[in-house]
Protein backbone atom coordinates (compact mmCIF):
# COMPACT_ATOMS: atom_id res chain seq x y z
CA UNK A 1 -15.61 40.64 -17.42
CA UNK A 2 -17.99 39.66 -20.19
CA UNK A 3 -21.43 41.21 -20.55
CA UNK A 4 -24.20 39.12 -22.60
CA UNK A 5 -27.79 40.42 -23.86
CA UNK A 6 -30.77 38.82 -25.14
CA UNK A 7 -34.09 40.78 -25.71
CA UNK A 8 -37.20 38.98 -26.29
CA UNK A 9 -39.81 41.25 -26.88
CA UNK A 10 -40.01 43.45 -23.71
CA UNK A 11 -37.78 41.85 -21.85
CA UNK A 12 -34.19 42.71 -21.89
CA UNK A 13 -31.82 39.92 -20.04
CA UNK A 14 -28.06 40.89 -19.47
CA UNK A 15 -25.45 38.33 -18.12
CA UNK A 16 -22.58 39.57 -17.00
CA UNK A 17 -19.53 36.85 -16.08
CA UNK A 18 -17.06 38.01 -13.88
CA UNK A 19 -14.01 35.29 -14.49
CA UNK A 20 -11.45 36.78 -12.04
CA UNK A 21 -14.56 36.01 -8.85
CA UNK A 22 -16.11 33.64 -10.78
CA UNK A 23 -19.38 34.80 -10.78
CA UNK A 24 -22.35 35.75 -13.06
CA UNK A 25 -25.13 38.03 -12.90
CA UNK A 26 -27.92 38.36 -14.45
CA UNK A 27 -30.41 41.28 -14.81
CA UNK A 28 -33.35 41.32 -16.11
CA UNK A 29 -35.46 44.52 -17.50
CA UNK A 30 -39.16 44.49 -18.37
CA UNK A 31 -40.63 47.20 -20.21
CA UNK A 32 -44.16 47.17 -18.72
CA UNK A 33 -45.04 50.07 -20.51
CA UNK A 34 -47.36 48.80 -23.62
CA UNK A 35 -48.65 46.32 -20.66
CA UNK A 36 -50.11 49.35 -18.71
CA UNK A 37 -51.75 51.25 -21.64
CA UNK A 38 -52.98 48.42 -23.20
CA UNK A 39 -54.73 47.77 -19.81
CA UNK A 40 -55.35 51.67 -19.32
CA UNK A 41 -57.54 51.10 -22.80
CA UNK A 42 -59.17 48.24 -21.23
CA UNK A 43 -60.23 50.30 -17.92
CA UNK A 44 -62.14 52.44 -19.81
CA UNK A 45 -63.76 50.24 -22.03
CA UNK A 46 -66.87 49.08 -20.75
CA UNK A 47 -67.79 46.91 -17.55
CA UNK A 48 -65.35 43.56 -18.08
CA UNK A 49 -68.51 41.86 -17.78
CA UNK A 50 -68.82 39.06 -21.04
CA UNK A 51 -71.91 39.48 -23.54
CA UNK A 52 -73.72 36.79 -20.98
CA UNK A 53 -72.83 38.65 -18.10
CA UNK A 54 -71.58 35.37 -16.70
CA UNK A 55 -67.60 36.32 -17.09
CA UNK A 56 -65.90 39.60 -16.04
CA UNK A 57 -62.26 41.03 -16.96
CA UNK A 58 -60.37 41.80 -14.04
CA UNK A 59 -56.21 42.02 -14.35
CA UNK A 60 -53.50 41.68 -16.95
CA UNK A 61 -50.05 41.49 -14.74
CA UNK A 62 -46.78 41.33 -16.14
CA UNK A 63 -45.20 37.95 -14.64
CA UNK A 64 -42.44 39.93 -13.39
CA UNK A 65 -44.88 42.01 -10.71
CA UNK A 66 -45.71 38.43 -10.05
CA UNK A 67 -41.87 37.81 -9.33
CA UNK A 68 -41.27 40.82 -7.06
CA UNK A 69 -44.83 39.99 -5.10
CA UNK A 70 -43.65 36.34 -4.65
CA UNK A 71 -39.89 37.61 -3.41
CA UNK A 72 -41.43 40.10 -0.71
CA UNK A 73 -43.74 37.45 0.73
CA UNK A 74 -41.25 34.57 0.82
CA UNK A 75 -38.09 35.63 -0.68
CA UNK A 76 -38.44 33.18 -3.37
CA UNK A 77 -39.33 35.11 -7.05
CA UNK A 78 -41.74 31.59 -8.04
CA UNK A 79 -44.83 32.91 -8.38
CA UNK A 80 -46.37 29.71 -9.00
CA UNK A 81 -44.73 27.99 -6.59
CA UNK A 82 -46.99 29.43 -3.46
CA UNK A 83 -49.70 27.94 -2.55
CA UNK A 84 -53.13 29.26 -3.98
CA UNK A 85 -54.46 30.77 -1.02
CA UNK A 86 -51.65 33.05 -0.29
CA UNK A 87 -51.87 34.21 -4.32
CA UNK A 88 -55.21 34.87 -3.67
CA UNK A 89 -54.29 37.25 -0.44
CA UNK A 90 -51.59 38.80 -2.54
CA UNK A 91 -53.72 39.57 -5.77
CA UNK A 92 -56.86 40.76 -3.25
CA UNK A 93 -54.58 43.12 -1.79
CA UNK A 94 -52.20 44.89 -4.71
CA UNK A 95 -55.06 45.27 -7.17
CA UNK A 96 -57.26 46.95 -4.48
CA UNK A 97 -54.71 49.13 -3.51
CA UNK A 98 -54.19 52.41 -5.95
CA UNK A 99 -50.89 51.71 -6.35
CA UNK A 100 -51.28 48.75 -8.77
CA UNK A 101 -54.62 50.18 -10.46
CA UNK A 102 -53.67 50.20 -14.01
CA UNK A 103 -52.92 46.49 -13.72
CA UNK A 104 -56.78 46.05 -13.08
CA UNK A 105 -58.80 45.83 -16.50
CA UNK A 106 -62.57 46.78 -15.16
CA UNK A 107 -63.50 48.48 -12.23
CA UNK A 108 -64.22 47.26 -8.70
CA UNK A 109 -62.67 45.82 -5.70
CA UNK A 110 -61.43 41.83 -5.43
């Protein structure tokens, strides 16, 4: 068995080969941590709303909440890959929830 690891920033990938099965696995870790106070900081900061009023802050979400959102709608981890109204549903109902509040920048409901 042979074990491989890459970090890139927060994200810590680990391959592991298994050469007797003939498999690989890979793992991936995000530390989300930073991400959450940074957006914690942001909460608190004013309104979201731009000088001109015309533009409001809303959510900073790691891409790999995106990935485990995507995977318990359709099983697939591509984010991108569904189709715009069903992100829409998704986002409208994990930032409104409390469980996902500190990815929300500003305050309010989707």
């Amino acid at each position: 068995m042979r074990k491989d690891i890459t970090v890139d920033g927060l994200q810590k990938t680990t391959y592991v080969k298994d050469d007797m099965e003939g498999k690989i696995a890979i793992k991936e870790q995000v530390n989300i941590n930073p991400h959450l106070q940074h957006n914690k900081r942001l909460l608190t900061l004013n309104d979201g709303y731009s000088k001109t009023r015309d533009l409001k802050r809303v959510a900073s979400i790691p891409t790999i909440a995106l990935s485990v959102w995507a995977n318990e709608y359709n099983g697939s981890r591509n984010w991108f890959g569904l189709p715009k109204d069903v992100q829409k549903k998704i986002l409208k109902k994990k930032l409104n929830s409390s469980e996902f509040r500190y990815f929300k920048t500003a305050e309010g409901n989707l």
